[in-house]
C-alpha atoms as a PDB file:
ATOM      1  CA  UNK A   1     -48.888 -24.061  11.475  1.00  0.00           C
ATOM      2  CA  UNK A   2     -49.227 -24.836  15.143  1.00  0.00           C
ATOM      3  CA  UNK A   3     -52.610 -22.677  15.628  1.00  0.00           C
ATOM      4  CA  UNK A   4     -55.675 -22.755  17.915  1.00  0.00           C
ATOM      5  CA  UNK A   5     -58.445 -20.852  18.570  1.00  0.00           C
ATOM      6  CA  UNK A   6     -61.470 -21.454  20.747  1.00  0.00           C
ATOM      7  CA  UNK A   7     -64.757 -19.426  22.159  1.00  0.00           C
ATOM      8  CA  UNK A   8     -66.387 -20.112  25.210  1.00  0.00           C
ATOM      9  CA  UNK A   9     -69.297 -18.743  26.807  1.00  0.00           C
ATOM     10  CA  UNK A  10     -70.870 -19.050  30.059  1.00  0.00           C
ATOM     11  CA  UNK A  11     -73.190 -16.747  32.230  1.00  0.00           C
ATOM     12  CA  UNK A  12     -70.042 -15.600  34.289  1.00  0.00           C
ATOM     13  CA  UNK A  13     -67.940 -14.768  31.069  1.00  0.00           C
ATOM     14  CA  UNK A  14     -67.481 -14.538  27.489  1.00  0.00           C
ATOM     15  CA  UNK A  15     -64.260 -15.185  26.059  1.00  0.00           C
ATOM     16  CA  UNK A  16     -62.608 -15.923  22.725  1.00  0.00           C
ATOM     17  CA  UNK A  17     -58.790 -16.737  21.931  1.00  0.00           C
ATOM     18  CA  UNK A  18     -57.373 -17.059  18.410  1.00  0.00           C
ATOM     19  CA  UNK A  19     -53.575 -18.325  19.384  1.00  0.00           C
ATOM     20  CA  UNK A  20     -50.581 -18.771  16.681  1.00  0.00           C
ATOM     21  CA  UNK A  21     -47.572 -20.658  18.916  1.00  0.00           C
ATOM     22  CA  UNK A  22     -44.956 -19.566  15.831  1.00  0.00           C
ATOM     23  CA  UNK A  23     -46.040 -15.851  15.628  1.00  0.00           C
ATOM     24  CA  UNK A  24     -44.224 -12.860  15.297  1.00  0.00           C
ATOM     25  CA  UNK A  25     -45.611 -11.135  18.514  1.00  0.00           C
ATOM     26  CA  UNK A  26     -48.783  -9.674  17.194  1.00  0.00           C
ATOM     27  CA  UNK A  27     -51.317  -9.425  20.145  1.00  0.00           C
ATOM     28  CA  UNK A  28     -54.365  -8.311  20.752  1.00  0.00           C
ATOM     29  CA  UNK A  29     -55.335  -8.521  24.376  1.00  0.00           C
ATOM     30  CA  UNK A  30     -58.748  -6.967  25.934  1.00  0.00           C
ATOM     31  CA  UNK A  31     -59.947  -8.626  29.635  1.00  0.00           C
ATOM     32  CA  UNK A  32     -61.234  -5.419  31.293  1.00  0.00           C
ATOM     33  CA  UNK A  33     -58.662  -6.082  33.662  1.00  0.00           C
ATOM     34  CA  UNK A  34     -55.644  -3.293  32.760  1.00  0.00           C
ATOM     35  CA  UNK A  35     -53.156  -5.259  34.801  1.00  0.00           C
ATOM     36  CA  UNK A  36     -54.003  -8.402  33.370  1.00  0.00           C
ATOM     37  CA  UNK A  37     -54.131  -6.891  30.167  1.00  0.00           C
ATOM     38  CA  UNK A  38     -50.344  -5.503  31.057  1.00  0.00           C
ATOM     39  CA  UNK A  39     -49.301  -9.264  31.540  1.00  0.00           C
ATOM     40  CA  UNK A  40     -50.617 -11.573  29.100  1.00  0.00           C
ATOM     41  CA  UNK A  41     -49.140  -8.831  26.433  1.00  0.00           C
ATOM     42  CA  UNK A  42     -45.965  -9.600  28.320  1.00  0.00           C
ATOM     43  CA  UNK A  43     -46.450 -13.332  28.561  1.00  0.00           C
ATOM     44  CA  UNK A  44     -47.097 -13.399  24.937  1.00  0.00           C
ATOM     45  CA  UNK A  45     -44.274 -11.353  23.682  1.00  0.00           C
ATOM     46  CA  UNK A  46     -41.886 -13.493  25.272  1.00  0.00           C
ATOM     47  CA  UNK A  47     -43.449 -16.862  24.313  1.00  0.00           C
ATOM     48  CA  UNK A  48     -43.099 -14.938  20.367  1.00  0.00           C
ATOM     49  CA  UNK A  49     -47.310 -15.390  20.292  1.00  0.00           C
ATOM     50  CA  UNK A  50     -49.302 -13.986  17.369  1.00  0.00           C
ATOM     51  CA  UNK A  51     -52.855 -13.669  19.944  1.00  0.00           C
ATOM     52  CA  UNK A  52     -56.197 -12.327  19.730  1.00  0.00           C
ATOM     53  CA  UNK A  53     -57.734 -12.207  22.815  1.00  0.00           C
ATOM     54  CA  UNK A  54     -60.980 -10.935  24.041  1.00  0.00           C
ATOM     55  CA  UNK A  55     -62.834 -11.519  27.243  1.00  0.00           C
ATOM     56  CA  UNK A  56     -66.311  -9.946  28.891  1.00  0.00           C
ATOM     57  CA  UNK A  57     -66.536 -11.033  32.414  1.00  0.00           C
ATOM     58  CA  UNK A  58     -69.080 -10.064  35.591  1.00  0.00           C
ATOM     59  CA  UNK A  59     -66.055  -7.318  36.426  1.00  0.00           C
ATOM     60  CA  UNK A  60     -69.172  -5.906  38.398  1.00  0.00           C
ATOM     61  CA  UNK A  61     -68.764  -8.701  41.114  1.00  0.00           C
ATOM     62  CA  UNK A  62     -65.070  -9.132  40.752  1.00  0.00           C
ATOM     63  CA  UNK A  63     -62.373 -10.093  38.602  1.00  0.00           C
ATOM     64  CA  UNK A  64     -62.002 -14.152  39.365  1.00  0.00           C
ATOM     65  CA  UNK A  65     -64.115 -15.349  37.102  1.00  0.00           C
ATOM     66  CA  UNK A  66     -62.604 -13.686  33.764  1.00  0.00           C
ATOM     67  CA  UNK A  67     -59.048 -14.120  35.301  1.00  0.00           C
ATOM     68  CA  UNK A  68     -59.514 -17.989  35.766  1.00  0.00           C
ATOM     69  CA  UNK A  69     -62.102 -18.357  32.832  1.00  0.00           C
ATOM     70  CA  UNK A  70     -58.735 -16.828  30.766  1.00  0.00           C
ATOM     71  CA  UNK A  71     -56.380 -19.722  32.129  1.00  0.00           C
ATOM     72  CA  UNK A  72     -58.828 -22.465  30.855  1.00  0.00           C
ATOM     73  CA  UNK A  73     -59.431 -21.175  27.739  1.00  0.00           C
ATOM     74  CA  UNK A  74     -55.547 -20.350  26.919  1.00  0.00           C
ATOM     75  CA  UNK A  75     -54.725 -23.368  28.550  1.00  0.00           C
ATOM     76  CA  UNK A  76     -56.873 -25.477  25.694  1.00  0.00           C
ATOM     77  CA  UNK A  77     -56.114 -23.686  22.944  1.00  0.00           C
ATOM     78  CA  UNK A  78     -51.765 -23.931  23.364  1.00  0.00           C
ATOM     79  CA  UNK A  79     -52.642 -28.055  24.672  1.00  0.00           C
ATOM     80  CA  UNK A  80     -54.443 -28.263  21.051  1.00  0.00           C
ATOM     81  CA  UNK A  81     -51.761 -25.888  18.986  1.00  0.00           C
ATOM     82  CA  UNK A  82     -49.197 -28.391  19.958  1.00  0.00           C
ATOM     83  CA  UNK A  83     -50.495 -30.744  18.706  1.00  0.00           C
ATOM     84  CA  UNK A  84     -49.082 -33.632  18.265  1.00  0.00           C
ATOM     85  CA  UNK A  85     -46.124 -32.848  20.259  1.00  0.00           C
ATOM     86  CA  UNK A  86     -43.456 -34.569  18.162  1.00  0.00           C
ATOM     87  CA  UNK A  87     -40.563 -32.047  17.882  1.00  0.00           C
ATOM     88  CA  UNK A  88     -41.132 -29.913  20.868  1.00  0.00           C
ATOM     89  CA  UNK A  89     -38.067 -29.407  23.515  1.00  0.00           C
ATOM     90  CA  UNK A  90     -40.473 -30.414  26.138  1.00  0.00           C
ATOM     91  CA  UNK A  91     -38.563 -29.027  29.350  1.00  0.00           C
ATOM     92  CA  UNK A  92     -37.589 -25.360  29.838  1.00  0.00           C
ATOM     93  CA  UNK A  93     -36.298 -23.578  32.785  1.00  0.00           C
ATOM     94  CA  UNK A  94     -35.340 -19.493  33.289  1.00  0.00           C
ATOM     95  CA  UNK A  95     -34.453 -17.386  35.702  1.00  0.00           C
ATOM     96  CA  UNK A  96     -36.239 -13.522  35.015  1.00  0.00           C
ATOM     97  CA  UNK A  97     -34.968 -10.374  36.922  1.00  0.00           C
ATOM     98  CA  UNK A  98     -37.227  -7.273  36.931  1.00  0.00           C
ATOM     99  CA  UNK A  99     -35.440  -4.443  39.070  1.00  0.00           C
ATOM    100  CA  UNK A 100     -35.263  -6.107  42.336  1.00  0.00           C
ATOM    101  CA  UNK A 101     -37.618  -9.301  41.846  1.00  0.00           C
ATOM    102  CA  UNK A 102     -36.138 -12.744  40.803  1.00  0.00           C
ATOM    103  CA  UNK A 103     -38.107 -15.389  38.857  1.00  0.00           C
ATOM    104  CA  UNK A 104     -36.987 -19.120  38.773  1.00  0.00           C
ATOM    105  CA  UNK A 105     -40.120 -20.493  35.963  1.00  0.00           C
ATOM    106  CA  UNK A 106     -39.932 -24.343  35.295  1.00  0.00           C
ATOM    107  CA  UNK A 107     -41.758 -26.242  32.925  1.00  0.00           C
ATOM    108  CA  UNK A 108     -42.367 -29.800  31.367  1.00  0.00           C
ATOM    109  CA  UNK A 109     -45.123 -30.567  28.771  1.00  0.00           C
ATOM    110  CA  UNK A 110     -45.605 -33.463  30.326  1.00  0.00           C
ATOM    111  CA  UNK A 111     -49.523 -34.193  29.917  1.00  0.00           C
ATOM    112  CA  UNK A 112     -49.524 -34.463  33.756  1.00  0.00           C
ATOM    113  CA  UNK A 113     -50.607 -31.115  35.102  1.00  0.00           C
ATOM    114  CA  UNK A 114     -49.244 -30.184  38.642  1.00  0.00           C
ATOM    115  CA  UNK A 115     -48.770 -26.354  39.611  1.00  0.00           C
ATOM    116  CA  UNK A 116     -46.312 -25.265  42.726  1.00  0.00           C
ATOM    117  CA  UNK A 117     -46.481 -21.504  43.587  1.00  0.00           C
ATOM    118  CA  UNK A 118     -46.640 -19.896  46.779  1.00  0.00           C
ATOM    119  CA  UNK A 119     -47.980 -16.295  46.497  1.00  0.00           C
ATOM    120  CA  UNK A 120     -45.556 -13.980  47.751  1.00  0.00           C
ATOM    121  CA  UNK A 121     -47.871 -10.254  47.328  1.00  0.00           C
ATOM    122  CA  UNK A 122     -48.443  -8.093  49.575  1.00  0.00           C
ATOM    123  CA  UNK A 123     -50.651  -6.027  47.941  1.00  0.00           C
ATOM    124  CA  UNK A 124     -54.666  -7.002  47.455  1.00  0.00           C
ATOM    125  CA  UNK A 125     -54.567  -5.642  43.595  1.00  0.00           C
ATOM    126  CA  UNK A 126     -52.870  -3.867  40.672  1.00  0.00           C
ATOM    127  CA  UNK A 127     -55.359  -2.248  38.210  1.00  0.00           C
ATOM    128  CA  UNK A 128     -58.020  -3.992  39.089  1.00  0.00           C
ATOM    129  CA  UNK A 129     -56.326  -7.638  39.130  1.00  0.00           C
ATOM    130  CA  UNK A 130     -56.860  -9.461  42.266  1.00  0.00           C
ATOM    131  CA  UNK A 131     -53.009 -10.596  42.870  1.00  0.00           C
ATOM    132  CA  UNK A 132     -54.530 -13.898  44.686  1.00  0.00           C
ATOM    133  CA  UNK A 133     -55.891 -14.482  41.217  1.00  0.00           C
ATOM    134  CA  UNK A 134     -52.354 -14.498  39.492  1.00  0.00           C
ATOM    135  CA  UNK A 135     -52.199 -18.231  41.205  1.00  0.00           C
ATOM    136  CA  UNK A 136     -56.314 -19.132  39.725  1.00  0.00           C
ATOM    137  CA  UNK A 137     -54.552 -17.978  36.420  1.00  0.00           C
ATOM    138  CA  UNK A 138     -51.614 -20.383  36.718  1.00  0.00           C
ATOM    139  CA  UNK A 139     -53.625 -23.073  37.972  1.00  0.00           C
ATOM    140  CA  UNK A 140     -56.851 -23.285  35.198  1.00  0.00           C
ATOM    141  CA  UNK A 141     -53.783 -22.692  32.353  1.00  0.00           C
ATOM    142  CA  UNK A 142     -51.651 -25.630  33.772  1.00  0.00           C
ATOM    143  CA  UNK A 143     -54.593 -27.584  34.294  1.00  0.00           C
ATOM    144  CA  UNK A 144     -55.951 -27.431  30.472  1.00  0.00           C
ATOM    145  CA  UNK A 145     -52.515 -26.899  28.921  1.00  0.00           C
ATOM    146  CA  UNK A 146     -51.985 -30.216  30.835  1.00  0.00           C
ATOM    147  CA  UNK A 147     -48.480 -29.116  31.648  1.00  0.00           C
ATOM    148  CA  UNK A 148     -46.486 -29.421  34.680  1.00  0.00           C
ATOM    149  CA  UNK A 149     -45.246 -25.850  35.989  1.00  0.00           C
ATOM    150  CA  UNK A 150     -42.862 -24.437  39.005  1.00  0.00           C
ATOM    151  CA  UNK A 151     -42.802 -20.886  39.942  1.00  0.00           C
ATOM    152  CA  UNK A 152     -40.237 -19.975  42.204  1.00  0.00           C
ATOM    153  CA  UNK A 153     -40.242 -16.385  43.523  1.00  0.00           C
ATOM    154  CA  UNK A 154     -36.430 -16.345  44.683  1.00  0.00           C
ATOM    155  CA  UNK A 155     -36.631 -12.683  45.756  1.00  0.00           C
ATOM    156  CA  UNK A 156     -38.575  -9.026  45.398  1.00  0.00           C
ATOM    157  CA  UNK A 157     -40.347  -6.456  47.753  1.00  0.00           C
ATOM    158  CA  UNK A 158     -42.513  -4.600  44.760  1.00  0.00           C
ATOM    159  CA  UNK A 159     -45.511  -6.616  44.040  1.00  0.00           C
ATOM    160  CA  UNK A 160     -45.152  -5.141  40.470  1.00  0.00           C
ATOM    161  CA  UNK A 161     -41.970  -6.442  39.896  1.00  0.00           C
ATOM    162  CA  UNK A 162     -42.779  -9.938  40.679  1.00  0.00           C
ATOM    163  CA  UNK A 163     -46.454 -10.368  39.227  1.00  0.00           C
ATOM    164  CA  UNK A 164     -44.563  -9.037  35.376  1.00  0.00           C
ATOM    165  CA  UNK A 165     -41.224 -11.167  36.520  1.00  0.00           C
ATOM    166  CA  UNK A 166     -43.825 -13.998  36.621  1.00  0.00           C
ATOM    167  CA  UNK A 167     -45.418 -13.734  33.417  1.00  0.00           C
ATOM    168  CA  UNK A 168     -42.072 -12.400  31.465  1.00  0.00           C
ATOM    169  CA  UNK A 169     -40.757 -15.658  32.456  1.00  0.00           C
ATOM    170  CA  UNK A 170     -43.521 -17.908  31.940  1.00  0.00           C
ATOM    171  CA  UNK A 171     -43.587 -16.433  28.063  1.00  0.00           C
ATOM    172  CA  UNK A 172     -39.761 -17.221  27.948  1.00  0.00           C
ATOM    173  CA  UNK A 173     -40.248 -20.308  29.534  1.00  0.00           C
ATOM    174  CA  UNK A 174     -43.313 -21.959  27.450  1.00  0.00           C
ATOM    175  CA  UNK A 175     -41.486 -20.550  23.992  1.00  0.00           C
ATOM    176  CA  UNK A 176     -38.417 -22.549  25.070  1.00  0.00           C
ATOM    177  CA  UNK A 177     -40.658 -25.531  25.905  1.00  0.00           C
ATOM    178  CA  UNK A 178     -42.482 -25.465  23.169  1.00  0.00           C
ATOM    179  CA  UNK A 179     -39.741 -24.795  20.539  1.00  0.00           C
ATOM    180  CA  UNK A 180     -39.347 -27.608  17.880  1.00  0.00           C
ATOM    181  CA  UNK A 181     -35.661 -29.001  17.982  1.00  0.00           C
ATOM    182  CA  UNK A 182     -35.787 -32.324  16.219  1.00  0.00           C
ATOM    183  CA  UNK A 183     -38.177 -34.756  14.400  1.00  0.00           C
ATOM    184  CA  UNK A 184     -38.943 -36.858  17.359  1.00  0.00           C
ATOM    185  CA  UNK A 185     -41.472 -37.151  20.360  1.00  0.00           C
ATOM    186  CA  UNK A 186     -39.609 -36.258  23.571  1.00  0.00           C
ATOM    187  CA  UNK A 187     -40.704 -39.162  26.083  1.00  0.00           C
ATOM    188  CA  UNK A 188     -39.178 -42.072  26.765  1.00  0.00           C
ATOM    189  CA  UNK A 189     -42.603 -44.077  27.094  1.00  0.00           C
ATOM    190  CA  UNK A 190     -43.285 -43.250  23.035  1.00  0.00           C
ATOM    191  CA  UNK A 191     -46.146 -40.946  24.351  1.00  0.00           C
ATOM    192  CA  UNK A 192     -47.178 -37.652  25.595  1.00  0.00           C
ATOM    193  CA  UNK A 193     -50.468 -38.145  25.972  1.00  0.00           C
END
């Protein structure tokens, strides 16, 4: 069973992630942030996640620290539910449509992180998520998932649209990724560490 979890505390947040990679969508997500809340539950259904997630954060300052304190500990625990890595697809591209918004998501588990998204809101938040902090997400995840990610926002004018294209698409995205298709490491070099 590829499986992970992980708890980590600091004076900013509190935060605890059980993660099963071959799950059959059960998820239980709790940030304090309803928007966020709206699109990790999204993320994870399309990635087919069994997740347990709960986070306490100092929501009294603001919401950055929880929202990037999330990415690094999600990040670690899918880098350590993979594994080994032997099996996996490796590379996974989609395109996502919600209403009006296009989403081009690109990934390679690579073990070299690199993130490129430009930020295309307009608005300053959604339910109390900071849409500036969608991109502190993507970064802390892609750092400790040690993956390398594209996000291409092809088109949209509602904020709402794009921020759940996003996350839709990064769930389809990492599942495809992450899928195991045959019995052998996919690198060239004999490594993906």
């Amino acid at each position: 069973m590829r499986t992970s979890s992980l708890s980590r505390q600091t004076t900013e947040t509190d935060i605890s992630i059980q993660l099963n990679l071959d799950g059959s969508n059960n998820t239980n997500i709790s940030t304090g942030i309803p928007f966020f809340d709206h699109m990790l539950t999204a993320l994870a259904f399309y990635a087919n996640w069994d997740i347990n997630l709960t986070a306490k954060g100092d929501l009294t300052i603001d919401d950055h620290h929880t929202v990037e304190d999330i990415g690094i500990v999600l990040g670690t625990v899918f880098r350590q539910a993979l594994g080994s890595k032997t099996g996996i697809t490796r590379f996974a591209d989609t395109f996502t449509p919600m209403d009006e918004a296009l989403v081009q998501v690109v990934i390679d588990i690579s073990n070299r992180p690199y993130l490129a998204f430009i930020s295309p809101f307009k608005r300053e938040q959604i339910g109390g998520l900071s849409l500036e902090n969608i991109k502190e997400f993507l970064y802390a995840f892609v750092m400790e998932a040690r993956i390398t990610l594209h996000i291409n926002v092809s088109r949209g004018t509602n904020d709402h649209h794009i921020a759940e294209a996003i996350f839709k698409g990064l769930g389809r995205t990492l599942y495809q990724a992450s899928v195991l298709s045959r019995d052998i490491l996919p690198s060239t070099k004999g490594v993906l560490e």
